[in-house]
Protein backbone atom coordinates (compact mmCIF):
# COMPACT_ATOMS: atom_id res chain seq x y z
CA UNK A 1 31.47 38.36 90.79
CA UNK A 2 35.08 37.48 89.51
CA UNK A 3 36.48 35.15 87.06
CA UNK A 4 36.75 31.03 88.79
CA UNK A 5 39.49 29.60 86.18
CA UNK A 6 42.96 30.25 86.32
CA UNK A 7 43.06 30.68 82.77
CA UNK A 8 40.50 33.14 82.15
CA UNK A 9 39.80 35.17 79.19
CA UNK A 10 37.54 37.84 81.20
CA UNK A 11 40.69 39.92 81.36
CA UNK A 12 41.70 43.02 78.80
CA UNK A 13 40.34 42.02 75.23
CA UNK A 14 41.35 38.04 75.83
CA UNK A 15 37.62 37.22 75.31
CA UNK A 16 37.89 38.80 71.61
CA UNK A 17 39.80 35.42 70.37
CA UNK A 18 37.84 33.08 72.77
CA UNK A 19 33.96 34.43 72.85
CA UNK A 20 32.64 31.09 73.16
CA UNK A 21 34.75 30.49 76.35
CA UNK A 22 34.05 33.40 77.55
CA UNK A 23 31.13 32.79 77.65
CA UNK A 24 30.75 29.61 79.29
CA UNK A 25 32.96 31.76 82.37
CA UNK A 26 30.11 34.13 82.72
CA UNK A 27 27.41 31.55 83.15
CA UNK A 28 29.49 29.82 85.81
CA UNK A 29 29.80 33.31 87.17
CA UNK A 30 26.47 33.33 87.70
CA UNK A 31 26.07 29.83 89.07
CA UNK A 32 28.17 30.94 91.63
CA UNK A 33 26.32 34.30 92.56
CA UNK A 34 22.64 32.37 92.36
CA UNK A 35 24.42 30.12 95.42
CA UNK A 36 25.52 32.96 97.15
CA UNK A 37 22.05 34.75 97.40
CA UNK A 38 20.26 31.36 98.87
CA UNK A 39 23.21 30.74 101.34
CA UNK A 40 22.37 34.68 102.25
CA UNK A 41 18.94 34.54 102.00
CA UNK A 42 18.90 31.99 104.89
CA UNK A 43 20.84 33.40 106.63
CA UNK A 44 18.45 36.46 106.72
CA UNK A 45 15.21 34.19 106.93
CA UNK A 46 16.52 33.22 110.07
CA UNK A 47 17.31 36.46 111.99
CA UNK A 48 13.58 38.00 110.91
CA UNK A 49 10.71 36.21 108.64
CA UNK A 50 9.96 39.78 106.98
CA UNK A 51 13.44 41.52 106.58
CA UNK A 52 13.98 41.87 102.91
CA UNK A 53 17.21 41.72 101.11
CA UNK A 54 18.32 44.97 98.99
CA UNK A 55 21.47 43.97 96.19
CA UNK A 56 23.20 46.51 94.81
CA UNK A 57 25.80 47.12 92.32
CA UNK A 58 25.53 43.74 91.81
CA UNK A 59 28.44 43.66 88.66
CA UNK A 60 30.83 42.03 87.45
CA UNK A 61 34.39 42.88 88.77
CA UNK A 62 36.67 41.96 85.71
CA UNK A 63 40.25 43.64 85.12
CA UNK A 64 41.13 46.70 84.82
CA UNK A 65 39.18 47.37 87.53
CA UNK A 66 35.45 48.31 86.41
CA UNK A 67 36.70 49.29 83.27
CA UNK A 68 36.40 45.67 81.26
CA UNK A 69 35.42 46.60 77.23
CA UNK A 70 33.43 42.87 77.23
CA UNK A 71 30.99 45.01 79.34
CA UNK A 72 29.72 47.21 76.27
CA UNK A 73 29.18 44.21 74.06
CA UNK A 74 26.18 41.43 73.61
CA UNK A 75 28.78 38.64 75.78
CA UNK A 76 27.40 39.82 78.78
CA UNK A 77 23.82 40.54 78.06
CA UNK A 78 22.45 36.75 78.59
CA UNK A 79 24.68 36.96 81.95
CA UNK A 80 22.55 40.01 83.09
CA UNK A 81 19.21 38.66 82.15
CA UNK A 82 19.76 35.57 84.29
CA UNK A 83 21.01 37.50 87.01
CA UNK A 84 17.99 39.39 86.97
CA UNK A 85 16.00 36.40 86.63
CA UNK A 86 17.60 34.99 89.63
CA UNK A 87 16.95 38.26 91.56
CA UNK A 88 12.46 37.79 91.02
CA UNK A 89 13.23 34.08 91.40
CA UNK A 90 13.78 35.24 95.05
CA UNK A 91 11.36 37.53 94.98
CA UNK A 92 9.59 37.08 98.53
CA UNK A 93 12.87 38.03 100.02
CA UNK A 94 14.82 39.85 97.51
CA UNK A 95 12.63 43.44 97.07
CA UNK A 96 15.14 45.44 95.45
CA UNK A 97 17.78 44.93 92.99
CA UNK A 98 20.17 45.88 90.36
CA UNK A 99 22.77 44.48 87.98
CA UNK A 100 24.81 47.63 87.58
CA UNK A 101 25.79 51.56 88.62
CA UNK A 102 23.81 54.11 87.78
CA UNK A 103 25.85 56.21 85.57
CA UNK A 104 29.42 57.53 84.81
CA UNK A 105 31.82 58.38 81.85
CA UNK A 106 34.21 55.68 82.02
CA UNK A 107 33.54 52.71 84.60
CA UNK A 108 31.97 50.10 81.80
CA UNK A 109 30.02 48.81 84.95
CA UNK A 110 27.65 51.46 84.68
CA UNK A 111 23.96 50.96 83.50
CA UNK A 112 23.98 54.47 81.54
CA UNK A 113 27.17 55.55 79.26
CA UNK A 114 27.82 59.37 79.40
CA UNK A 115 30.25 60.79 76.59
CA UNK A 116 32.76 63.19 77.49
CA UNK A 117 33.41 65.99 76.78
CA UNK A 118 29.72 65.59 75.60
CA UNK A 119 27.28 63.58 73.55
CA UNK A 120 24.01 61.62 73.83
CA UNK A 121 23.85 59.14 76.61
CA UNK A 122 23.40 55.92 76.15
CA UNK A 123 22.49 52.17 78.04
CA UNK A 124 24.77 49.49 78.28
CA UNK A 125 23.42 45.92 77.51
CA UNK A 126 22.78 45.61 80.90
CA UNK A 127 20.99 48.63 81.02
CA UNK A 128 19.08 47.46 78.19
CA UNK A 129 18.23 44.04 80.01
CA UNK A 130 17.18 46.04 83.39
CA UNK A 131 14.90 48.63 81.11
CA UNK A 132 13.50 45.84 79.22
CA UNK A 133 12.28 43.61 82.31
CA UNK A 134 11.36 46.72 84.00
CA UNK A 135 8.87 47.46 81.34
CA UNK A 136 7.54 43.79 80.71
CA UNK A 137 6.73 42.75 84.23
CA UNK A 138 3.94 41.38 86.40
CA UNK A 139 3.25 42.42 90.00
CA UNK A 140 3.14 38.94 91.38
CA UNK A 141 5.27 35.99 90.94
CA UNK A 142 4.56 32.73 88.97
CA UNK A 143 6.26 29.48 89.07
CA UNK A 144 7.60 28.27 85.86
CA UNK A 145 6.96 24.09 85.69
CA UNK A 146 8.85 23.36 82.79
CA UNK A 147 11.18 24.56 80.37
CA UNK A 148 14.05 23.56 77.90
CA UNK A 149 17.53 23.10 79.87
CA UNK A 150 18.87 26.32 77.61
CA UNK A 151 16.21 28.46 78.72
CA UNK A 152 16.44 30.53 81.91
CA UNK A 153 13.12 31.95 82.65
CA UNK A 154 11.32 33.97 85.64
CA UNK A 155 7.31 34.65 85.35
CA UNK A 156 5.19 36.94 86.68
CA UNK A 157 1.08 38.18 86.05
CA UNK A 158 -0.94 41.21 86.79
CA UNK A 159 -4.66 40.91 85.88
CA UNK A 160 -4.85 38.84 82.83
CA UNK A 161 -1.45 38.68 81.59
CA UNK A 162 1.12 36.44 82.50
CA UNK A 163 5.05 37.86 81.50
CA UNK A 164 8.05 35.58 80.80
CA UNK A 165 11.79 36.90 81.04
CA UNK A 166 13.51 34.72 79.08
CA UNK A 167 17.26 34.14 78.36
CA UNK A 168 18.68 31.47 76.15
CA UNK A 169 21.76 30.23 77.59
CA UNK A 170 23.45 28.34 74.62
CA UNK A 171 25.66 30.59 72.74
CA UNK A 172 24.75 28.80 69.18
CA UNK A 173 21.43 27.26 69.22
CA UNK A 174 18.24 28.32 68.97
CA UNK A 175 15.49 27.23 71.47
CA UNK A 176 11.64 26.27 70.13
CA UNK A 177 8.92 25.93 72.50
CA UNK A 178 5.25 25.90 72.85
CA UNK A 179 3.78 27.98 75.35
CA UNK A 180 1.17 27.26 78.09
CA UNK A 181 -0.13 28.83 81.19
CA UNK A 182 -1.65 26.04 83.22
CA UNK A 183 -5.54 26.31 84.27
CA UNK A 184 -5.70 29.51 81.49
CA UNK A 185 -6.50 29.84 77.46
CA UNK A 186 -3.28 32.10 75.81
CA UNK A 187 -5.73 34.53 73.67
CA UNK A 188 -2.74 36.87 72.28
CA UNK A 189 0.51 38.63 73.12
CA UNK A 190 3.67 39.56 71.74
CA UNK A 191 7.31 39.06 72.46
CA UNK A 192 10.02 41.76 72.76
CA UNK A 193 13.48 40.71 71.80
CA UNK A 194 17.03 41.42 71.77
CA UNK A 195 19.16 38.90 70.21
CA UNK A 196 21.59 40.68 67.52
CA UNK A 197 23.31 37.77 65.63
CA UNK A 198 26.77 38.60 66.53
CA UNK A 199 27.42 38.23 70.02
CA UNK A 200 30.27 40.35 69.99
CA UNK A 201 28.06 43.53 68.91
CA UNK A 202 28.96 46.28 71.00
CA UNK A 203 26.93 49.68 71.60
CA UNK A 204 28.30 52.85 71.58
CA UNK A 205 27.68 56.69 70.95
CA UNK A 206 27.32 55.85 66.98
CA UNK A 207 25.02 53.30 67.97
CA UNK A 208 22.97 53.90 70.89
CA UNK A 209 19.78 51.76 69.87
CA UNK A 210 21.71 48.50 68.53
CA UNK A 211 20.15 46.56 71.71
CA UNK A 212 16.77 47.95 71.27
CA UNK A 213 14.55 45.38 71.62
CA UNK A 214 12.50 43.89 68.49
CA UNK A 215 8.93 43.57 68.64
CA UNK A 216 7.09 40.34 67.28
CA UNK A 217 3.62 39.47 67.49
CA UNK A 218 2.55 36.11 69.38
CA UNK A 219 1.35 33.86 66.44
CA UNK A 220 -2.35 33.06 67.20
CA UNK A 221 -3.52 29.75 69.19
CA UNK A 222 -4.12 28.23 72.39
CA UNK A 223 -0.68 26.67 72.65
CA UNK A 224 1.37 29.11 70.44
CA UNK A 225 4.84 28.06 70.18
CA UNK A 226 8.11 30.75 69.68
CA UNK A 227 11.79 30.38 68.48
CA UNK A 228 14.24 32.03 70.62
CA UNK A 229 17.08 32.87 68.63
CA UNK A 230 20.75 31.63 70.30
CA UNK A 231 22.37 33.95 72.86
CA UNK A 232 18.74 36.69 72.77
CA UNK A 233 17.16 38.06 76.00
CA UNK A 234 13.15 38.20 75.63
CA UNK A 235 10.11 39.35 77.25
CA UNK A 236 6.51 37.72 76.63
CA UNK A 237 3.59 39.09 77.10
CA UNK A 238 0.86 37.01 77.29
CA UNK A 239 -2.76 37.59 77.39
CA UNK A 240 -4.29 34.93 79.35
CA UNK A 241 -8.43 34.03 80.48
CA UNK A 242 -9.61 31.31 82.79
């Protein structure tokens, strides 16, 4: 997962005077990746109908070499959602994934930060993303029939609540929608969100717990609707009956 344009900004600190560009690069990124894993995942559907497909380390490769600042700050954490996303998308043949390393002390790829020559560890925003989606999640897939062009969303249910991971794709505007679960009554829920105004907001040792997510209660309704602020990663839970 490498920079496409010639002129790219995903090198050194260049995004720092161009975030908006940047950006846009790391949703093409992505574009790229989600053909990738289709082109693959025929290729595997056609060798065995039940081998699944295991992605690992699945990061972005930006220069210097795993060691990219962009990676501690919020640029990148609407990238990781929808990779994530794309990874349950493809859930009947995708059945284990990740968006990052495990841990280190310098390589910004990793999921987990650890200080040297010591200190409290801390997540990444992707590690933040991957914890969050981990927590909010349903054991079987949904299909999503509609949704706003800037929203990037994967669903899932166990028992009598449906989840939503949800990324909003436009760096600047805000996304409103109403919410319904088709044959099912939305009694409740809550959303859990990470969307710090600044997308250049970067974590660190001082700051361990500036991605934590946020969370909100669902307002009450059969068809409650929820703003999702520009550039924020959420997770919905809703409770659902028939």
């Amino acid at each position: 997962q490498t920079p496409l344009r010639p002129d790219t900004v995903l090198k050194d600190r260049r995004y720092q005077q161009a975030p908006e560009q940047a950006w846009e690069e790391l949703l093409e990124i992505s574009k790229r990746a989600e053909a990738r894993l289709e082109e693959f995942a025929q290729v595997v559907a056609s060798a065995s109908p039940r081998m699944g497909i295991a992605i690992t380390e699945g990061h972005l490769s930006l220069w210097p070499h795993n060691a990219n600042p962009i990676l501690y700050e919020w640029l990148t954490g609407v990238f990781h959602a929808r990779a994530m996303n794309m990874y349950q998308r493809h859930g009947a043949r995708v059945k284990i994934a990740t968006a990052a390393d495990f841990c280190g002390t310098r390589w910004t790829v990793n999921a987990v930060m650890i200080p040297v020559p010591g200190g409290n560890s801390y997540l990444m925003p992707v590690g933040s993303v991957m914890r969050l989606f981990k927590r909010h999640n349903g054991k079987q897939g949904v299909a999503v029939k509609a949704a706003p062009p800037d929203l990037d969303i994967a669903a899932s249910r166990s028992g009598d609540r449906v989840f939503l991971h949800v990324a909003n794709l436009s760096y600047s505007r805000a996304c409103e929608v109403s919410l319904a679960v088709q044959g099912m009554q939305i009694t409740g829920g809550r959303v859990f969100q990470i969307g710090p105004e600044n997308p250049l907001a970067h974590v660190s040792e001082t700051e361990p717990d500036i991605f934590a997510p946020v969370e909100k209660p669902l307002p009450a309704g059969p068809a409650p609707t929820w703003h999702f602020p520009a550039a924020s990663v959420s997770a919905v839970e809703l409770e659902v009956k028939a």
